[in-house]
N, C-alpha and C. Protein backbone atom coordinates (compact mmCIF):
# COMPACT_ATOMS: atom_id res chain seq x y z
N UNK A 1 82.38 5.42 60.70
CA UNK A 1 81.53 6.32 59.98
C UNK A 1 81.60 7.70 60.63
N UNK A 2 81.48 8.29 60.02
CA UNK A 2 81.58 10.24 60.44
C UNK A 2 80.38 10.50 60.64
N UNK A 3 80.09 11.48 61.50
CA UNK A 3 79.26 12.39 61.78
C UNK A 3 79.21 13.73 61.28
N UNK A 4 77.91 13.97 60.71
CA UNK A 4 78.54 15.72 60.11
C UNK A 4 77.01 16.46 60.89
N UNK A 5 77.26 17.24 61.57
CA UNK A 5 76.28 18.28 61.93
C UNK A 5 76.55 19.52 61.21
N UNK A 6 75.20 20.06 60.72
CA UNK A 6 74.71 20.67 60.11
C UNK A 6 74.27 21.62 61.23
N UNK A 7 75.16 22.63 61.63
CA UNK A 7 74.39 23.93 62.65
C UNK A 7 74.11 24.97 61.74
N UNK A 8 72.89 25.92 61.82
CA UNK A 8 73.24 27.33 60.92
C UNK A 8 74.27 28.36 61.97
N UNK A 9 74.85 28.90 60.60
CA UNK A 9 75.37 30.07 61.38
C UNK A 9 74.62 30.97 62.01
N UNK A 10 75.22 31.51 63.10
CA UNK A 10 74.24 32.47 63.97
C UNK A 10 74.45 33.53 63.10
N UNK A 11 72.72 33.94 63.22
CA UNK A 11 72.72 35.27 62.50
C UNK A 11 72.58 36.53 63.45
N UNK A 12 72.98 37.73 62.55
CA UNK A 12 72.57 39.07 63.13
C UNK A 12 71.80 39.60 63.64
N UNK A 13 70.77 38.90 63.25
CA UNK A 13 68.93 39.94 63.53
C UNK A 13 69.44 40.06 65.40
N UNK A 14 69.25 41.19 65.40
CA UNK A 14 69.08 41.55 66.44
C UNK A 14 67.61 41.43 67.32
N UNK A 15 66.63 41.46 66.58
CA UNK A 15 65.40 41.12 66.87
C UNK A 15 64.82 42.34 67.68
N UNK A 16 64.89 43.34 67.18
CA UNK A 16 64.57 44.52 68.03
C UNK A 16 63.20 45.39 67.20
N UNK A 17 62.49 44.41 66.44
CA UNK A 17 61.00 44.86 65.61
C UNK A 17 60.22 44.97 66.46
N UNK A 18 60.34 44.28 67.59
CA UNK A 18 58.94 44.76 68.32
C UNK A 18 59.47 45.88 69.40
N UNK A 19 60.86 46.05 69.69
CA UNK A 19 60.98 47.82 70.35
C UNK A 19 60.85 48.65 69.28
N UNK A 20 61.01 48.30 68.02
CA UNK A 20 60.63 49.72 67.52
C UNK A 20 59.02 50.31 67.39
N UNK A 21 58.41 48.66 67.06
CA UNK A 21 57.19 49.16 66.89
C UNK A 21 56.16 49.49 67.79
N UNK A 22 57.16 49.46 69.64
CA UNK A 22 56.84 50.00 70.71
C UNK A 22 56.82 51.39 70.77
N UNK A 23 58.12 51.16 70.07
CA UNK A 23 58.11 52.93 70.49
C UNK A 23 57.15 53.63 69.46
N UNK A 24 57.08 53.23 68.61
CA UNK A 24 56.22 53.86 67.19
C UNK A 24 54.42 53.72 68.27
N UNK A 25 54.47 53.02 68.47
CA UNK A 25 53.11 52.87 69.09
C UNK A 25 52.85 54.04 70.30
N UNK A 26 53.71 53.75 71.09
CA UNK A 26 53.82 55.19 72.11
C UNK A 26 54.02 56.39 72.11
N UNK A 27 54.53 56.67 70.77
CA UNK A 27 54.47 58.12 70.28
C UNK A 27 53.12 58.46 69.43
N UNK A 28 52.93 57.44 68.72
CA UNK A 28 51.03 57.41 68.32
C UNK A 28 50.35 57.79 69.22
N UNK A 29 49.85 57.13 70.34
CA UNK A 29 49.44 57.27 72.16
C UNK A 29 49.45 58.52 72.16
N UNK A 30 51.24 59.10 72.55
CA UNK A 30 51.20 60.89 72.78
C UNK A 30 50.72 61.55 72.22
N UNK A 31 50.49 61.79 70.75
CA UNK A 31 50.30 62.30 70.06
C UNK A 31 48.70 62.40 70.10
N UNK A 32 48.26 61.47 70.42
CA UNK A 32 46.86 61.63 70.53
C UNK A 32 46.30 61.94 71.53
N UNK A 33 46.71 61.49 72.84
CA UNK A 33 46.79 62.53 73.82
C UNK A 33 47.01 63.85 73.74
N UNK A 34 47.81 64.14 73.48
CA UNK A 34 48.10 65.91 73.09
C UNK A 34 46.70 66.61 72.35
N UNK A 35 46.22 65.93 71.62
CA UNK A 35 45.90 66.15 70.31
C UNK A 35 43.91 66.49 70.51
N UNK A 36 43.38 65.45 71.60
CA UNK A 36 42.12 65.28 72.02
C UNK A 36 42.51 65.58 73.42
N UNK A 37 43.36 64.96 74.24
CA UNK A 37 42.89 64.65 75.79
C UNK A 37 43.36 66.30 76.64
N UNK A 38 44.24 66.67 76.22
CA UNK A 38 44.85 68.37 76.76
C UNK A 38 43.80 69.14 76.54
N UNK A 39 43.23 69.69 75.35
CA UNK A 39 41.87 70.60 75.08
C UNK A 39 40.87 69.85 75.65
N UNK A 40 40.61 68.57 75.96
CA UNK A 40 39.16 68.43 76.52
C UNK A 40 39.73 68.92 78.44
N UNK A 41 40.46 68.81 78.34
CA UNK A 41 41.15 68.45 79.94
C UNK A 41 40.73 70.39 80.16
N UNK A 42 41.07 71.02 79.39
CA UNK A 42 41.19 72.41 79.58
C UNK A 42 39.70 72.87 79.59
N UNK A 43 38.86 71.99 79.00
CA UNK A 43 37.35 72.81 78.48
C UNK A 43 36.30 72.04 80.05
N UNK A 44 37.33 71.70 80.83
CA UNK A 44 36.29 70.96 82.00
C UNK A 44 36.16 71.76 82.95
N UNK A 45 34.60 71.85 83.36
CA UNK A 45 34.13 73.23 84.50
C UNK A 45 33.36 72.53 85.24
N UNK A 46 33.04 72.78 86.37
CA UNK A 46 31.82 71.94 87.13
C UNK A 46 30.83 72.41 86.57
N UNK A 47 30.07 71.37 86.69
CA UNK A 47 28.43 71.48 86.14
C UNK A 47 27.94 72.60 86.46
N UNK A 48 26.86 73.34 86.07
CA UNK A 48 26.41 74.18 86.49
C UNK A 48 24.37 73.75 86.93
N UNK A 49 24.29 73.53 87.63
CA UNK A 49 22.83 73.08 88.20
C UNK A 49 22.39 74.31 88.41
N UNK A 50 20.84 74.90 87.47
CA UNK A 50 20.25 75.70 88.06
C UNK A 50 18.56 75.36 88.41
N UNK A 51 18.77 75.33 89.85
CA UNK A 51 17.49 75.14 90.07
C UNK A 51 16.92 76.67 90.27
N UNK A 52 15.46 76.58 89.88
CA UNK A 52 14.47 77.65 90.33
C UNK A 52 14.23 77.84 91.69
N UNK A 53 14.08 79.21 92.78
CA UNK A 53 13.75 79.10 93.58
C UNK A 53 12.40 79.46 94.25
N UNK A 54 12.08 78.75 94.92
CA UNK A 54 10.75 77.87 95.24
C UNK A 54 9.97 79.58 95.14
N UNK A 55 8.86 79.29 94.73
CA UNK A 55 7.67 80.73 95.21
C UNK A 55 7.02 80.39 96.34
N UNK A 56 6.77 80.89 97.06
CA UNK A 56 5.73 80.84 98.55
C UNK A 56 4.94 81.97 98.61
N UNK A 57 3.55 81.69 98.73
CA UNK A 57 2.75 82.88 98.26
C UNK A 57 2.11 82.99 99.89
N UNK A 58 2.44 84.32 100.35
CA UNK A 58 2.21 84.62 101.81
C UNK A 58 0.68 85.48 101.93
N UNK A 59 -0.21 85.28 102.66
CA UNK A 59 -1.15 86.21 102.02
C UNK A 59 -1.25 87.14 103.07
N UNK A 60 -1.87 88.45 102.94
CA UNK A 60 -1.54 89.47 103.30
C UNK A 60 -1.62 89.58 104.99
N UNK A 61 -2.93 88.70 105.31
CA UNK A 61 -3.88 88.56 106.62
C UNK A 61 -4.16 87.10 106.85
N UNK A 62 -3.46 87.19 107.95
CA UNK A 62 -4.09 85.52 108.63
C UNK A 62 -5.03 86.10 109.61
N UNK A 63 -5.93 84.95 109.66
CA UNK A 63 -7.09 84.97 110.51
C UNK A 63 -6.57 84.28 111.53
N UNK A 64 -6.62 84.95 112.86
CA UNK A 64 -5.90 83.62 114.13
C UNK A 64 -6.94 83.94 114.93
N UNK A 65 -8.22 84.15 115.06
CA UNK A 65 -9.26 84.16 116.03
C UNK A 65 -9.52 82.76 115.82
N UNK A 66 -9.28 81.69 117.07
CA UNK A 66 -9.41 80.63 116.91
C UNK A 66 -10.75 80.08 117.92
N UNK A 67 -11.65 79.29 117.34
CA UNK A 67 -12.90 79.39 117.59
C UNK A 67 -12.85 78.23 118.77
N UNK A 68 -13.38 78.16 119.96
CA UNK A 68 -13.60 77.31 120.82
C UNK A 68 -14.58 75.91 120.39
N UNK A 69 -13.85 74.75 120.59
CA UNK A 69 -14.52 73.73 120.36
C UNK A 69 -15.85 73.44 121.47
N UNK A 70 -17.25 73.34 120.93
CA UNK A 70 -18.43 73.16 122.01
C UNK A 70 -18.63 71.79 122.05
């Protein structure tokens, strides 16, 4: 009795759908980078904290005659 195998022929596909849709993805990425992250990157300043400075109210005359304890 014979044997018959049934192989498929090898095909072409190179199988290279998911590098393209790498690269398609990483130029999306740049692009949006460019697009938001460069102008916020440019609009960054240190904080600016303003505190008030303190009032101290000095009065004109101190009294330093200091009275003996009896």
């Amino acid at each position: 009795m014979t044997t018959i195998v049934n192989s498929p022929n090898p095909s072409n596909d190179s199988g290279n759908g998911g590098l393209i849709i790498g690269i398609f993805v990483l130029i999306i990425l740049g692009l949006v980078f460019f697009y938001y992250g460069i102008p916020s990157l440019k609009n960054l300043r240190p904080v600016e904290i303003n505190v008030p400075a303190p009032q101290i109210n000095v009065p004109n005359q101190v009294d330093v005659n200091v009275k003996p304890a009896e």
